[in-house]
N, C-alpha and C. Protein backbone atom coordinates (compact mmCIF):
# COMPACT_ATOMS: atom_id res chain seq x y z
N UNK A 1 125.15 212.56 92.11
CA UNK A 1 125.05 211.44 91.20
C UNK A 1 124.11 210.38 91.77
N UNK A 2 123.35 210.10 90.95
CA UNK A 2 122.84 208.51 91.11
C UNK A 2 122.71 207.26 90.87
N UNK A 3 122.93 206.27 91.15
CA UNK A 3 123.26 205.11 90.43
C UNK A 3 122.04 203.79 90.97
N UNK A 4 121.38 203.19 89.79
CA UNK A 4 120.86 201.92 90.41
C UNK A 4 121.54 201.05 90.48
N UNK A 5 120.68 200.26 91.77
CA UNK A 5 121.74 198.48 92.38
C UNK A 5 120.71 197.76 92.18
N UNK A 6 120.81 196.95 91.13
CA UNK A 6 120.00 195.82 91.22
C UNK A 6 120.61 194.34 92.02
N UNK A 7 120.19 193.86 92.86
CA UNK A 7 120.71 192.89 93.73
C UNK A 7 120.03 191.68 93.85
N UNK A 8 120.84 190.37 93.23
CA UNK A 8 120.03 189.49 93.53
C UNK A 8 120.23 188.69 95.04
N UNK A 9 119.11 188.34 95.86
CA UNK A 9 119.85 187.86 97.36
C UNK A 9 119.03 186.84 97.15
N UNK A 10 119.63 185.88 98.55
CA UNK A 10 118.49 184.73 99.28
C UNK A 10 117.21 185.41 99.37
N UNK A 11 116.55 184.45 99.15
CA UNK A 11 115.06 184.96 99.80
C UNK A 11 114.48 184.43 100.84
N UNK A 12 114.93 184.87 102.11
CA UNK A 12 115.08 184.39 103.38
C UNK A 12 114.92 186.06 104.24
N UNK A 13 114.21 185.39 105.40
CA UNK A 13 114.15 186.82 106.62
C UNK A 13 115.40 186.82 106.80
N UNK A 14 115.74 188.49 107.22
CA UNK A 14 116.99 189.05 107.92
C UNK A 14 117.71 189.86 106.53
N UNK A 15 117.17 189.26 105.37
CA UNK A 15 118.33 189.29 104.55
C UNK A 15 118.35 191.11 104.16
N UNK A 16 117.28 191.79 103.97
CA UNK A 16 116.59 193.10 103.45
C UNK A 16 117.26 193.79 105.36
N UNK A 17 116.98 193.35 106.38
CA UNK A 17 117.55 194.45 107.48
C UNK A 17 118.78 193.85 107.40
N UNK A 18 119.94 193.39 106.99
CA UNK A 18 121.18 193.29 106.59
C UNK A 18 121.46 194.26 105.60
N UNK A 19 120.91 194.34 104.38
CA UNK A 19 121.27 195.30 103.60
C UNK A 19 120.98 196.91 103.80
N UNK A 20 120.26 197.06 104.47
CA UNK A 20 119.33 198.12 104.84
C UNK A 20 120.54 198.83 106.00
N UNK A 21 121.07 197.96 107.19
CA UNK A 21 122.22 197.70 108.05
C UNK A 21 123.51 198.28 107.55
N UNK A 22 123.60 197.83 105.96
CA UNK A 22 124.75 198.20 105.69
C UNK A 22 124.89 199.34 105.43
N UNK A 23 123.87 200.07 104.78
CA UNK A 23 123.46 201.46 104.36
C UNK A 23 123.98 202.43 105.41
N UNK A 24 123.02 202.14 106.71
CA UNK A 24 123.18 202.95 107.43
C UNK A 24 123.99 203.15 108.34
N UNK A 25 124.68 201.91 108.88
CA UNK A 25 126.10 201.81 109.35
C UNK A 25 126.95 202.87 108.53
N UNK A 26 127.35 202.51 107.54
CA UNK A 26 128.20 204.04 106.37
C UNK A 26 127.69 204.97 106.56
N UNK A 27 126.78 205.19 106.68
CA UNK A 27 125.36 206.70 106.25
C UNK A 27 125.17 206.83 105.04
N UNK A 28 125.39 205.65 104.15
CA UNK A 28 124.43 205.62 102.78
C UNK A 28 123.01 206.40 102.81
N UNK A 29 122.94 206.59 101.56
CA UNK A 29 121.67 207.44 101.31
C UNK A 29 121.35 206.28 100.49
N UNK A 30 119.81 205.93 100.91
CA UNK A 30 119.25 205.26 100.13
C UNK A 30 117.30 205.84 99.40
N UNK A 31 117.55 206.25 98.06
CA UNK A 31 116.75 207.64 97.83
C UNK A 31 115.03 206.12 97.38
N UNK A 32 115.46 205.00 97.45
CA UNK A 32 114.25 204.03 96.80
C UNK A 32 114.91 202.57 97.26
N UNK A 33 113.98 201.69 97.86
CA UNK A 33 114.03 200.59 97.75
C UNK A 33 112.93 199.89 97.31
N UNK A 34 112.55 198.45 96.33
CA UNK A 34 111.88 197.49 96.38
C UNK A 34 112.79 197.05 96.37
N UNK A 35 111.63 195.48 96.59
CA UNK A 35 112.26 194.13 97.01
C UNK A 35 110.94 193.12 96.54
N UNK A 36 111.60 192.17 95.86
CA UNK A 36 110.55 191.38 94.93
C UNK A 36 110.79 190.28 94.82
N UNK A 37 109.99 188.91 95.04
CA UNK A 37 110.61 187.66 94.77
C UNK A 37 110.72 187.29 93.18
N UNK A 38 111.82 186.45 92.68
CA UNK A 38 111.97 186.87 91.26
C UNK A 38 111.08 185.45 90.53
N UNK A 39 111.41 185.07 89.58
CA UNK A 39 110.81 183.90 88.62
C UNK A 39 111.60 182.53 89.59
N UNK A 40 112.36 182.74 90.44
CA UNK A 40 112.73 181.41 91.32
C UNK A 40 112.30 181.85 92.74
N UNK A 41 111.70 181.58 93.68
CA UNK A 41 111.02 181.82 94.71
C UNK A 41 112.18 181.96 95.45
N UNK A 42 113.17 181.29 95.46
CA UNK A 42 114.56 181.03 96.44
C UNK A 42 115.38 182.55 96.64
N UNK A 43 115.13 183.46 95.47
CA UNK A 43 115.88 184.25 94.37
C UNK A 43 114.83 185.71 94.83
N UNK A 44 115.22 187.00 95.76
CA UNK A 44 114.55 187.81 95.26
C UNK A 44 115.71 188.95 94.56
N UNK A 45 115.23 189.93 93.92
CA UNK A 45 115.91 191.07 93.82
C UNK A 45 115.57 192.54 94.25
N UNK A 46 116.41 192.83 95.15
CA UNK A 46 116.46 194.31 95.27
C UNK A 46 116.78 195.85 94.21
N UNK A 47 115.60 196.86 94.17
CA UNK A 47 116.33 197.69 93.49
C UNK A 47 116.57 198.56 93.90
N UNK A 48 117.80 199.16 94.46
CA UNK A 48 118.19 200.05 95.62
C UNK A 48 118.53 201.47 94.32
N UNK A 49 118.19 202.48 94.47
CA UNK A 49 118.59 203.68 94.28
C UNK A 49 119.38 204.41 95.33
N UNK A 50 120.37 205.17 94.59
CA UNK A 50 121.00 205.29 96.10
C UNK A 50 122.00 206.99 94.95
N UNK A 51 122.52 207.65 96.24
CA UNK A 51 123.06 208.80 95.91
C UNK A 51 124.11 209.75 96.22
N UNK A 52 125.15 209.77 95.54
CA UNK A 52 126.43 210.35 96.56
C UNK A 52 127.16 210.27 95.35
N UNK A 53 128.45 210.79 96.06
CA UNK A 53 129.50 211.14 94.90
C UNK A 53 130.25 209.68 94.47
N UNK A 54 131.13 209.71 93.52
CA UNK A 54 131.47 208.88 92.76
C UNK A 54 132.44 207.91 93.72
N UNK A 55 132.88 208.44 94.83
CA UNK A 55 133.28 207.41 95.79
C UNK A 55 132.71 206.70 96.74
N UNK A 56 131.33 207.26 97.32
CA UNK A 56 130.64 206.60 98.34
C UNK A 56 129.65 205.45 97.22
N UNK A 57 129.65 206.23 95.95
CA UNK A 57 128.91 205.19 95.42
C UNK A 57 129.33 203.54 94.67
N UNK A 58 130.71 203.86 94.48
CA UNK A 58 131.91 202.72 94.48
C UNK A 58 131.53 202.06 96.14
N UNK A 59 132.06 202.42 96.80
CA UNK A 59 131.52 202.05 98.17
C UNK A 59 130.75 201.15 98.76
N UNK A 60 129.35 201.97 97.84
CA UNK A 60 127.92 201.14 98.00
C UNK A 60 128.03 199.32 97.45
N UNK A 61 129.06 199.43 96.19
CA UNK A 61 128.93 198.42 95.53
C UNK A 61 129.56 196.98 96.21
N UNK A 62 131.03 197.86 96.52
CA UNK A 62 132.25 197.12 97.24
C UNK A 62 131.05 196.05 98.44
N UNK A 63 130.48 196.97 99.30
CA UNK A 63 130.20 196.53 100.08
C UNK A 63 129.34 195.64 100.11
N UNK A 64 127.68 195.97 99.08
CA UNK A 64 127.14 194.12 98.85
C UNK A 64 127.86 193.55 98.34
N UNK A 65 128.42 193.87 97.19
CA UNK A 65 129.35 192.46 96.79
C UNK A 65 129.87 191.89 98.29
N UNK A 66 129.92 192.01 98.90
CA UNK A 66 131.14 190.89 100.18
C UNK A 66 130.08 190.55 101.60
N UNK A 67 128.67 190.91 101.04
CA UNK A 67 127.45 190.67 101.87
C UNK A 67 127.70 188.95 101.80
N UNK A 68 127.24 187.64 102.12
CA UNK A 68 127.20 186.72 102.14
C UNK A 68 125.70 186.17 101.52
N UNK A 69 125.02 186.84 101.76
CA UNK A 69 123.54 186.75 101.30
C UNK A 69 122.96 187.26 99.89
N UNK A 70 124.04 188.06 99.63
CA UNK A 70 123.71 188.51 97.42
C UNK A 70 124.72 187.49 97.53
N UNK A 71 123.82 187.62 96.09
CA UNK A 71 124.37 186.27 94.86
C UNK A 71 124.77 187.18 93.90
N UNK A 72 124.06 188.11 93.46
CA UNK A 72 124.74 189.23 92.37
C UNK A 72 124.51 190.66 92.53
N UNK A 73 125.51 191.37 92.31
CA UNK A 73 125.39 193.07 92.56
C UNK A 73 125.49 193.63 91.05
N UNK A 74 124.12 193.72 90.53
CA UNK A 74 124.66 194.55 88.98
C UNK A 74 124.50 196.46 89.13
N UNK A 75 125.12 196.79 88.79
CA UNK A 75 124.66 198.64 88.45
C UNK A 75 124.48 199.19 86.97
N UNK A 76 123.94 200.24 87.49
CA UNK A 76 123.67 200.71 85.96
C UNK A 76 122.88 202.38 86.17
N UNK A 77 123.18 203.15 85.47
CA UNK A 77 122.96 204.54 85.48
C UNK A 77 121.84 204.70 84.57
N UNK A 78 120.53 205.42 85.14
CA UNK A 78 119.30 206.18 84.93
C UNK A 78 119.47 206.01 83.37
N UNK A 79 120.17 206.73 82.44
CA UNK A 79 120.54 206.35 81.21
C UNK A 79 120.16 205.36 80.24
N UNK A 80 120.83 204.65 81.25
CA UNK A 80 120.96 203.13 80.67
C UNK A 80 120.12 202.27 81.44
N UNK A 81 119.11 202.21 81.49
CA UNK A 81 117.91 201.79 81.90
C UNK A 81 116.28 202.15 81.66
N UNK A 82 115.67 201.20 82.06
CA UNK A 82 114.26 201.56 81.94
C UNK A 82 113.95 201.61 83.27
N UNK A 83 113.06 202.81 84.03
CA UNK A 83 112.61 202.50 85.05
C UNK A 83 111.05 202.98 85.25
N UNK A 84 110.61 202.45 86.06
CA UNK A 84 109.20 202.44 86.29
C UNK A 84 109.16 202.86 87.55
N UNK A 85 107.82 203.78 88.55
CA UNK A 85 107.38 204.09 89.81
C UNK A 85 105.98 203.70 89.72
N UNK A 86 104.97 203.07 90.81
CA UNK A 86 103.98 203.72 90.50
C UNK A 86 103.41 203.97 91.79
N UNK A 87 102.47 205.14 91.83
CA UNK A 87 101.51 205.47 92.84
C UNK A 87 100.09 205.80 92.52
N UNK A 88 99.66 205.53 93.71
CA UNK A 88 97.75 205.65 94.00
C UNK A 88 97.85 207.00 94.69
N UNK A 89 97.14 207.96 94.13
CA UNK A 89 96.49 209.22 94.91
C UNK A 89 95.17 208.69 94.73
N UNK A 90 94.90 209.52 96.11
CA UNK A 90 93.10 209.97 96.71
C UNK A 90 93.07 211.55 96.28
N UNK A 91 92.22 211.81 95.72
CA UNK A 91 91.68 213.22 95.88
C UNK A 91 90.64 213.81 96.49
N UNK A 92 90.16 214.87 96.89
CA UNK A 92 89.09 214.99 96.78
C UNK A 92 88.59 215.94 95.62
N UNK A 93 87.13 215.78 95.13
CA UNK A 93 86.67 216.26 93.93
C UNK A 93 85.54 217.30 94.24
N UNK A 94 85.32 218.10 92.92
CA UNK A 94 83.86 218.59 93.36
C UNK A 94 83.63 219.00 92.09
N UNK A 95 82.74 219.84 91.47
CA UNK A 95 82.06 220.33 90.14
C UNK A 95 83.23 221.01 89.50
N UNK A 96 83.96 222.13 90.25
CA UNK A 96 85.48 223.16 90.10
C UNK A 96 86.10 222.34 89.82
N UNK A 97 86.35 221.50 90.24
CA UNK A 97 88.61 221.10 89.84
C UNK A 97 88.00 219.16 89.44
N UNK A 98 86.89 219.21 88.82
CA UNK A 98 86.70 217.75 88.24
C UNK A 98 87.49 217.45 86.89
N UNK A 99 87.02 218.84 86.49
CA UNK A 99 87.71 218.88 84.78
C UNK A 99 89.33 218.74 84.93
N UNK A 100 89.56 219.75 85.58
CA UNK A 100 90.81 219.82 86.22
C UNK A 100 91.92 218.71 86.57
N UNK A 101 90.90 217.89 87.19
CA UNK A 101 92.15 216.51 87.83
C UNK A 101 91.99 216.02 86.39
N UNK A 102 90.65 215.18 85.63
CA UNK A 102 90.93 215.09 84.38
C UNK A 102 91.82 215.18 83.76
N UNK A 103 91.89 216.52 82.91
CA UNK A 103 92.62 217.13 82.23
C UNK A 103 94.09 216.60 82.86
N UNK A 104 94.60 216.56 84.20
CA UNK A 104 95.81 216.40 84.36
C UNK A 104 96.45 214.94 84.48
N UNK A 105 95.19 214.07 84.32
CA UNK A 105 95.37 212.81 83.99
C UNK A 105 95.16 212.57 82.73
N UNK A 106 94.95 212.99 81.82
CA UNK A 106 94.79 212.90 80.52
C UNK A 106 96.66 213.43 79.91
N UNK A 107 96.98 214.20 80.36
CA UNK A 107 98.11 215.05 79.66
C UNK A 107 99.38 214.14 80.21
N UNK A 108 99.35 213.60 81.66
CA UNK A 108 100.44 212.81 82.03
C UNK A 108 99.91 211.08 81.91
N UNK A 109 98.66 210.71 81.57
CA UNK A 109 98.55 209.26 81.47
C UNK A 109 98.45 208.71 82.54
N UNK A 110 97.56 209.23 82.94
CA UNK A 110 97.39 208.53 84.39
C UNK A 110 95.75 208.12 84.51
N UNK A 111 95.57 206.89 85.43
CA UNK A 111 94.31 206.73 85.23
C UNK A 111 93.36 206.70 86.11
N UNK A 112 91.99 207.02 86.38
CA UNK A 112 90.96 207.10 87.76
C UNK A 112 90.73 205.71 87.76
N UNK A 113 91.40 205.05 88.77
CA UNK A 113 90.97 203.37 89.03
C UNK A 113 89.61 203.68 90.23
N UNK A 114 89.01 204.33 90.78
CA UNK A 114 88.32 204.37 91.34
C UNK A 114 87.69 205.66 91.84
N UNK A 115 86.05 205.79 92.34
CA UNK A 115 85.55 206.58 92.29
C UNK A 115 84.49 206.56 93.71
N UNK A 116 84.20 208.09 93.87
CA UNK A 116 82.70 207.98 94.90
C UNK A 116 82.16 209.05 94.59
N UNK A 117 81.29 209.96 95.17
CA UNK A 117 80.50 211.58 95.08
C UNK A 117 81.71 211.97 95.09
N UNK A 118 82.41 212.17 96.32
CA UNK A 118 83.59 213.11 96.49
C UNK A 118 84.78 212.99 96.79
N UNK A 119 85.49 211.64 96.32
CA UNK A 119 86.77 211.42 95.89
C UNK A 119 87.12 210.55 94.64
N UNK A 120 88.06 210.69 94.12
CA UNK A 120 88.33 209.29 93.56
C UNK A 120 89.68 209.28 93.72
N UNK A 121 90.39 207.71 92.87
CA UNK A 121 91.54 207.02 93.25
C UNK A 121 92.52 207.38 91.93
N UNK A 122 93.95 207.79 91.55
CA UNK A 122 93.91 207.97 90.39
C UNK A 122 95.76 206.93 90.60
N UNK A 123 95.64 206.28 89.62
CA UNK A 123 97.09 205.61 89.75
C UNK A 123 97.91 206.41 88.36
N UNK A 124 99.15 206.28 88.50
CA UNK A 124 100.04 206.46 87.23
C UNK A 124 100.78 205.61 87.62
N UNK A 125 101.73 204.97 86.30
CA UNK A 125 102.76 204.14 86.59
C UNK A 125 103.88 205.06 85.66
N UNK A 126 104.86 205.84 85.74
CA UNK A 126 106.00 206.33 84.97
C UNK A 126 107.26 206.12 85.15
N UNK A 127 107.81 207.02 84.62
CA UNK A 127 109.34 207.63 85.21
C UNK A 127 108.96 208.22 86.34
N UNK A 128 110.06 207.90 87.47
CA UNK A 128 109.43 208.44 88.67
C UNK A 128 109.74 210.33 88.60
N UNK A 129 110.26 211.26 87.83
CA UNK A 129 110.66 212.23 87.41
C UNK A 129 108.97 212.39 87.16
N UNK A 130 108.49 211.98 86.13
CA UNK A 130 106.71 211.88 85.90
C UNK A 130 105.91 212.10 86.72
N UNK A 131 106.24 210.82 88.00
CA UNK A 131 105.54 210.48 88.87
C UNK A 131 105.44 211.68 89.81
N UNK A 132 106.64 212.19 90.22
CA UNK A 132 106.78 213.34 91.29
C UNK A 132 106.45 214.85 90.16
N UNK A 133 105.94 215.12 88.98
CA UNK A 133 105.33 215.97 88.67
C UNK A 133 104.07 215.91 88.65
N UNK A 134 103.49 214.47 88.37
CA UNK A 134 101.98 214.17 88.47
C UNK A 134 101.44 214.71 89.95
N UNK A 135 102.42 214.55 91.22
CA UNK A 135 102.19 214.97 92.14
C UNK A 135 101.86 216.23 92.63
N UNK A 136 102.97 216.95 91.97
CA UNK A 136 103.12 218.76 91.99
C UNK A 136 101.98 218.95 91.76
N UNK A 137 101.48 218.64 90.44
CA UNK A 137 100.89 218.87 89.57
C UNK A 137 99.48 219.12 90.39
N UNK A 138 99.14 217.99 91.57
CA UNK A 138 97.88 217.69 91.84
C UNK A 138 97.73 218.78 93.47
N UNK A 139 98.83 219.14 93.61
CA UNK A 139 98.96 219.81 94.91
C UNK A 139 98.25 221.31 95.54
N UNK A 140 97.69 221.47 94.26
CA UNK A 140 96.70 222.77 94.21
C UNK A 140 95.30 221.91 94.71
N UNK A 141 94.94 220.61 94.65
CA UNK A 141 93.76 220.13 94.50
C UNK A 141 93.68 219.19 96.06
N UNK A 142 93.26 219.14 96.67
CA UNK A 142 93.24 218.32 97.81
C UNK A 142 93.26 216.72 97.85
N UNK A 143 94.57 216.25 98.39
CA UNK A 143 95.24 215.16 98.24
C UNK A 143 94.49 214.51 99.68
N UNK A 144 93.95 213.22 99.37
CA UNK A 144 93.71 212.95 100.74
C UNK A 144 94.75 211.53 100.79
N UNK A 145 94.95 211.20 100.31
CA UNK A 145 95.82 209.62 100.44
C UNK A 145 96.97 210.16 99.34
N UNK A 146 98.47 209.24 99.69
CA UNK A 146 98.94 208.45 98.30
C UNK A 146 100.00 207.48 98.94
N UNK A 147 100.21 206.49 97.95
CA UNK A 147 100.43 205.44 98.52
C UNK A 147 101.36 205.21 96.79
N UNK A 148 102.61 204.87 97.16
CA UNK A 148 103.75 205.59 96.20
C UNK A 148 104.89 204.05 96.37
N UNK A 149 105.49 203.11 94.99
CA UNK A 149 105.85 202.32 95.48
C UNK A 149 107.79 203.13 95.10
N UNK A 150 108.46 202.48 95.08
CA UNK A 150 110.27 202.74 94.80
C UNK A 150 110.27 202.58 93.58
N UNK A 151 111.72 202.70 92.98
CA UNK A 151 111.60 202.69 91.70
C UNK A 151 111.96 201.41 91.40
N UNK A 152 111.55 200.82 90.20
CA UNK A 152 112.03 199.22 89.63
C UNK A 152 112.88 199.79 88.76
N UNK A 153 113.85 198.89 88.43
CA UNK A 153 114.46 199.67 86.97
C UNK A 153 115.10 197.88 86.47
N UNK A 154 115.62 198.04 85.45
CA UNK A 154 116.32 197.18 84.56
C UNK A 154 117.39 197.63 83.37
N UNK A 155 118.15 197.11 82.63
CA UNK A 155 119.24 197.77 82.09
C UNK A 155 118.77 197.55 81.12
N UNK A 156 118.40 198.40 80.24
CA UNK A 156 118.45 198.32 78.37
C UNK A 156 118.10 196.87 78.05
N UNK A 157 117.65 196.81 76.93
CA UNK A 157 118.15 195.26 76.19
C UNK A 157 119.14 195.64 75.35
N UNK A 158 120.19 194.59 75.12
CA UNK A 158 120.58 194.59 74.08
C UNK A 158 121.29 193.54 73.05
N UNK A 159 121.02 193.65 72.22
CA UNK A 159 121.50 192.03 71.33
C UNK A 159 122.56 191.92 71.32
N UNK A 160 122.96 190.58 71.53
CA UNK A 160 124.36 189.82 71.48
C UNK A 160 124.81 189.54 70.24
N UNK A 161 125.17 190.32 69.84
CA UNK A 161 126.23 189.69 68.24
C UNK A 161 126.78 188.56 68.20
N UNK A 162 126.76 187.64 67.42
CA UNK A 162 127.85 186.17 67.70
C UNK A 162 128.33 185.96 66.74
């Protein structure tokens, strides 16, 4: 099972190797982290992905909640969310597999932010499920870089009846 933690903390040093601390003290699995300052500078939020059975992941929760440094522990399941990844691949190119990377940025939406004779830069931003096929995908073709961020996620919208 997997569950996202969205966490709001201080935005102060120490606070990210405290949480990070807590993980691994337990032996949490932690499968994604960012960490972002939010619309109040004081205020960042963490979005921890994390993975285990239905008790270590109760666990996970128990335990920021009683951190001193979050202000809020929300969760929420893949489902019930929107989430976003994104990464930069390097390739290298040549006359053979030009059409090729193309074509495989065309079919998953991904785009060449940059170019030379014999590489270019190609970003996607998806589902990270996307993201790690865009990858597969490119693994026949010679990868020289990638540079891959965690997943962001957020919970649904949904309207408040009153």
């Amino acid at each position: 099972m997997k569950k996202i933690y969205s966490v709001l903390v201080e935005n102060r040093s120490g606070v990210l190797c405290k949480v990070a601390g807590l993980f691994s003290r337990r032996s949490f699995n932690i499968d994604s982290l960012v960490v972002g300052e939010t619309d109040d500078p004081t205020v960042s939020c963490m979005t921890i992905v994390s993975s285990g059975d239905a008790h270590t992941l109760e666990q996970i929760e128990k335990q920021l909640n009683k951190k001193l440094d979050i202000i809020k522990v929300k969760t929420f399941d893949e489902p019930a969310s929107i989430s976003r990844e994104l990464m930069l691949v390097k390739v290298k190119y040549n006359r053979n597999n030009r059409r090729d990377i193309m074509e495989i940025c065309s079919i998953l939406k991904a785009q060449i932010v940059d170019m030379s004779k014999t590489q270019m830069m190609i970003q996607i931003c998806d589902v990270p499920e996307k993201v790690q096929l865009f990858l597969k995908m490119l693994q026949s073709i010679s990868i020289a870089e990638v540079a891959r961020t965690g997943t962001v996620a957020l919970p649904k919208c949904h309207d408040q009846e009153g």
